[in-house]
Protein backbone atom coordinates (compact mmCIF):
# COMPACT_ATOMS: atom_id res chain seq x y z
CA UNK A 1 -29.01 5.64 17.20
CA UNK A 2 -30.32 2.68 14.96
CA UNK A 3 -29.13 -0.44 14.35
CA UNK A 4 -29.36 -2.27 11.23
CA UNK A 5 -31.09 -5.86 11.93
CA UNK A 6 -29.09 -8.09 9.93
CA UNK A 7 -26.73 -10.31 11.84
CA UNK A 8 -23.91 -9.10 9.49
CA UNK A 9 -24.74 -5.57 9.68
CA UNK A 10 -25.24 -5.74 13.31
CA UNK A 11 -21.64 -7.04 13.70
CA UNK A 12 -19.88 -4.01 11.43
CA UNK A 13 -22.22 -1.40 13.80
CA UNK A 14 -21.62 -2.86 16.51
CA UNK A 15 -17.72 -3.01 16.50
CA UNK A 16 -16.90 0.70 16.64
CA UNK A 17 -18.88 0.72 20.11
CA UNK A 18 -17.14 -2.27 21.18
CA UNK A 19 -13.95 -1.03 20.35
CA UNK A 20 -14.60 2.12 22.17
CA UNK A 21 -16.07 0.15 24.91
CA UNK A 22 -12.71 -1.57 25.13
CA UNK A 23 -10.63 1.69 25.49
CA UNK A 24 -12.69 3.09 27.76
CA UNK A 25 -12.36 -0.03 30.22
CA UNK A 26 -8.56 0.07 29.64
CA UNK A 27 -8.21 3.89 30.47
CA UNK A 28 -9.97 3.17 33.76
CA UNK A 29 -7.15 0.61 34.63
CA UNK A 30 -4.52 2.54 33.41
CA UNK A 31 -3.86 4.56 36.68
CA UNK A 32 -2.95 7.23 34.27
CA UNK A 33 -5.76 9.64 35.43
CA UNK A 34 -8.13 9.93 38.58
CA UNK A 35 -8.00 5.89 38.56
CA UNK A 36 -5.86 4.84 41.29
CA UNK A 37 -5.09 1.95 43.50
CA UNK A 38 -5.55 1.68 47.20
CA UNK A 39 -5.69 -0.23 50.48
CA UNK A 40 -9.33 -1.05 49.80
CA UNK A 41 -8.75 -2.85 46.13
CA UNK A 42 -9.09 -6.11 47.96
CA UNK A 43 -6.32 -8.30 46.08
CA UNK A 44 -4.85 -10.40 48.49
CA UNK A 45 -6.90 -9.02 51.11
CA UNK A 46 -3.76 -8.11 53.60
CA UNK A 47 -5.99 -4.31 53.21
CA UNK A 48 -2.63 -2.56 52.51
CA UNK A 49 -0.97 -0.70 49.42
CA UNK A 50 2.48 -2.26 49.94
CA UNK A 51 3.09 -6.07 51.02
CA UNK A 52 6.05 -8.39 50.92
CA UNK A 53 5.67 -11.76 48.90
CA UNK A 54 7.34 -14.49 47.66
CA UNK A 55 8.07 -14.49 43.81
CA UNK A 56 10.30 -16.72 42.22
CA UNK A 57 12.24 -17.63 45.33
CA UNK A 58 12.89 -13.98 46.42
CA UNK A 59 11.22 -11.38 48.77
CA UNK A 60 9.64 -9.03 46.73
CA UNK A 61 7.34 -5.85 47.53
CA UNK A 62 3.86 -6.74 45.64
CA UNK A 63 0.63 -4.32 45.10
CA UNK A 64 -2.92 -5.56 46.38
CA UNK A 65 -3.21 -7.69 43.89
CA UNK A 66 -0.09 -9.93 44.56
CA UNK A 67 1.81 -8.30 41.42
CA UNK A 68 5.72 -7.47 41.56
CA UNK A 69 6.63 -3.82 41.96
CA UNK A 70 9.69 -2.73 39.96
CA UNK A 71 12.18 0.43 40.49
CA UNK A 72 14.05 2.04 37.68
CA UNK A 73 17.34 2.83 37.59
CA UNK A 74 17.09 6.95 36.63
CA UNK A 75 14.00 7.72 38.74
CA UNK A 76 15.68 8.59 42.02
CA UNK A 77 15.48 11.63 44.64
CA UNK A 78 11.48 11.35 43.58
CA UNK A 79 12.32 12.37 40.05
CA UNK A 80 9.41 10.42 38.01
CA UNK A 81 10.27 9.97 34.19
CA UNK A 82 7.98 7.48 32.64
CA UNK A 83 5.64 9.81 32.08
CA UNK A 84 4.28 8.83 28.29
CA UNK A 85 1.70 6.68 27.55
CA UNK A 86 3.69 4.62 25.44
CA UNK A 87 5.80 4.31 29.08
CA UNK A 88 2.87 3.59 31.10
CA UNK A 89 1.06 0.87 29.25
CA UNK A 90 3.93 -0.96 29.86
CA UNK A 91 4.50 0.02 33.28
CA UNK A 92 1.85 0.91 35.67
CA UNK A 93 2.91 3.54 38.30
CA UNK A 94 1.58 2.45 41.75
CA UNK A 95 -1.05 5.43 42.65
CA UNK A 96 -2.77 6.10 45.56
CA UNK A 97 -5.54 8.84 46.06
CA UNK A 98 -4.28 10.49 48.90
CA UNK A 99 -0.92 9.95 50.83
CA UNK A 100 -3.04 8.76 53.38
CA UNK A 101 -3.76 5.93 51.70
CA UNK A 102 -0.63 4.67 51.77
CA UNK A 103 -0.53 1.29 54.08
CA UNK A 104 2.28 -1.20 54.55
CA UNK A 105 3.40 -3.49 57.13
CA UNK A 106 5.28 -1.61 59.83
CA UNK A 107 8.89 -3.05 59.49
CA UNK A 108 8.44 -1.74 55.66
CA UNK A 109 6.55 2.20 55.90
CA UNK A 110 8.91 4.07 56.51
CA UNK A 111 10.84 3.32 53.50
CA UNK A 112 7.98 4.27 51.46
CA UNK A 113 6.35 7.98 50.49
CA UNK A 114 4.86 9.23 47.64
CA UNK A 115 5.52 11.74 45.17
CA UNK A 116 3.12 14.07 42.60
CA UNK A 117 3.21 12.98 39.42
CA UNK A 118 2.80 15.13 36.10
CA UNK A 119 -0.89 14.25 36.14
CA UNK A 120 -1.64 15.25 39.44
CA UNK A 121 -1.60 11.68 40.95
CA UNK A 122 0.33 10.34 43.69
CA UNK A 123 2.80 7.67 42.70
CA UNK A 124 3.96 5.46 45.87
CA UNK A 125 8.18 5.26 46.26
CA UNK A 126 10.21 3.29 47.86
CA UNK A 127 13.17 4.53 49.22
CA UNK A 128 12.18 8.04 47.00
CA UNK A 129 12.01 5.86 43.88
CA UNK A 130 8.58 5.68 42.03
CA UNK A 131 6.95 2.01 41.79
CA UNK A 132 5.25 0.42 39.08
CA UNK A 133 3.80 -2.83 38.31
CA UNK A 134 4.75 -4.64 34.63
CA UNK A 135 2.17 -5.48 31.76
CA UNK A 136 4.38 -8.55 31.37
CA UNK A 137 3.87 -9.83 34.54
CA UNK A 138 0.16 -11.59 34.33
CA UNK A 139 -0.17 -13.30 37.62
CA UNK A 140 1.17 -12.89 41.19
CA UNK A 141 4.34 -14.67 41.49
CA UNK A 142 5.97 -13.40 38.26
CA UNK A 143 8.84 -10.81 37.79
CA UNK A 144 9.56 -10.44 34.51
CA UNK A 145 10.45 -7.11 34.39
CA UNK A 146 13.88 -7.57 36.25
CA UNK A 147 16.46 -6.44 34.28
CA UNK A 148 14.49 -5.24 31.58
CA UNK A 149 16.27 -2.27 29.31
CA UNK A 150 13.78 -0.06 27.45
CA UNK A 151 13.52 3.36 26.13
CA UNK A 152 10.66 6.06 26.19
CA UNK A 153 11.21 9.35 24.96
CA UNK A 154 14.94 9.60 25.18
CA UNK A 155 15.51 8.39 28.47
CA UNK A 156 16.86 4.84 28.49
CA UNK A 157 15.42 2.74 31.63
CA UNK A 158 17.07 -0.42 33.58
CA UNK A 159 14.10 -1.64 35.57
CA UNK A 160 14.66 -3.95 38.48
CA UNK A 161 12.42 -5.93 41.17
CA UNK A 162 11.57 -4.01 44.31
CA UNK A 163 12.22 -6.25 47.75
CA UNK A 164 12.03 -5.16 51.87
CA UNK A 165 15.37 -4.00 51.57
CA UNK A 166 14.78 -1.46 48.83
CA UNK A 167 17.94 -3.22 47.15
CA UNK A 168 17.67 -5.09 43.82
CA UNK A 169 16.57 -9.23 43.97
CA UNK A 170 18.87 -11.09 42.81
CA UNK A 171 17.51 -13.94 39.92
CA UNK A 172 17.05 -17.77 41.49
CA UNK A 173 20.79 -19.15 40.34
CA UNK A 174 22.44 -15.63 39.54
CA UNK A 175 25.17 -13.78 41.58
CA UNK A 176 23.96 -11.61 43.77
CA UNK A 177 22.63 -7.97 43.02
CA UNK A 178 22.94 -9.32 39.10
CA UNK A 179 19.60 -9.46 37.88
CA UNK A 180 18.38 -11.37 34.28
CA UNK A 181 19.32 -9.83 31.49
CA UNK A 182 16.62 -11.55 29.43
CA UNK A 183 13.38 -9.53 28.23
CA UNK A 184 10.34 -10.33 27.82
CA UNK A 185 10.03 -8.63 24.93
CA UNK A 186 11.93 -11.73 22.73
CA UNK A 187 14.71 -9.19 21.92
CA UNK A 188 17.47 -9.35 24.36
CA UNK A 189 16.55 -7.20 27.24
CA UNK A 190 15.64 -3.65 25.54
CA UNK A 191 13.28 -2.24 24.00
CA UNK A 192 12.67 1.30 22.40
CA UNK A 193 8.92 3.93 21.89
């Protein structure tokens, strides 16, 4: 392929590569394919899947990389429903290549398993409830998908913050088992694809 040499030109060639640059580099962090996260992703360097954390004041269950791991509501018994794309850019189900792969501390394995997802991947559970991390949530130490409401393809979804106990964390200042309504996306706690 040829390039035109003129800075402006360069720039309106270049772009569509860029662009499809971009998407490529964002389907390989998606988690929606062969991509997939596991004990050796580094992160916080504990070598495991599945840690405990502090976030916000609570015990939460974090990935590798220190980020909050949420539950939803509907997906129990292994059932996985956030299937779409639309679904999964916002939340990122917690893959592993092989259910070997699967570490954890020792007080906290054997609440966790894995089940097949539509793909073919294998989506970690916790207490037979698919986990995911949230777009929202940029850093380790955030959670603010709990209590989010959102809908993908017909099914409506209450997502909460995973913890050790497999029970939902309760917001710093809230009663108990009564997690934040608010959402971060600005609208009240729900959202609709």
């Amino acid at each position: 392929m040829r390039f035109p040499t003129t800075p402006t030109s360069w720039r309106a060639a270049a772009l569509p590569l860029v662009t499809v640059a971009v998407l490529a580099l964002a389907g390989c962090g998606s988690n929606g394919g062969s991509g997939s996260t596991t004990a050796n992703d580094g992160g916080q360097g504990s070598g495991q899947v599945v840690t405990v954390s502090d976030a916000s004041g609570r015990s939460v269950l974090v990935d590798a990389a220190g980020k909050a791991l949420y539950t939803s509501d509907q997906e129990k018994n292994g059932q996985v429903l956030c299937t779409s794309g639309a679904c999964g850019a916002i939340w990122t189900p917690l893959t592993v290549s092989s259910t070997s792969g699967l570490t954890a501390p020792s007080a906290l394995a054997q609440k966790l398993g894995t089940v097949a997802r539509p793909d073919g991947s294998t989506q970690v559970t916790l207490g037979h409830r698919p986990l995911y991390t949230f777009s929202f949530d940029h850093s380790a130490g955030e959670v603010n998908g709990d209590g989010t409401k959102d809908s993908f393809d017909g099914t409506d979804f209450t997502w909460h913050v995973a913890t050790p106990s497999g029970r939902t964390a309760a917001a710093p200042g809230s009663p108990s088992g009564s997690p934040s309504s608010s959402s971060p996306y600005g609208n009240g706690g729900g959202y609709s694809y």
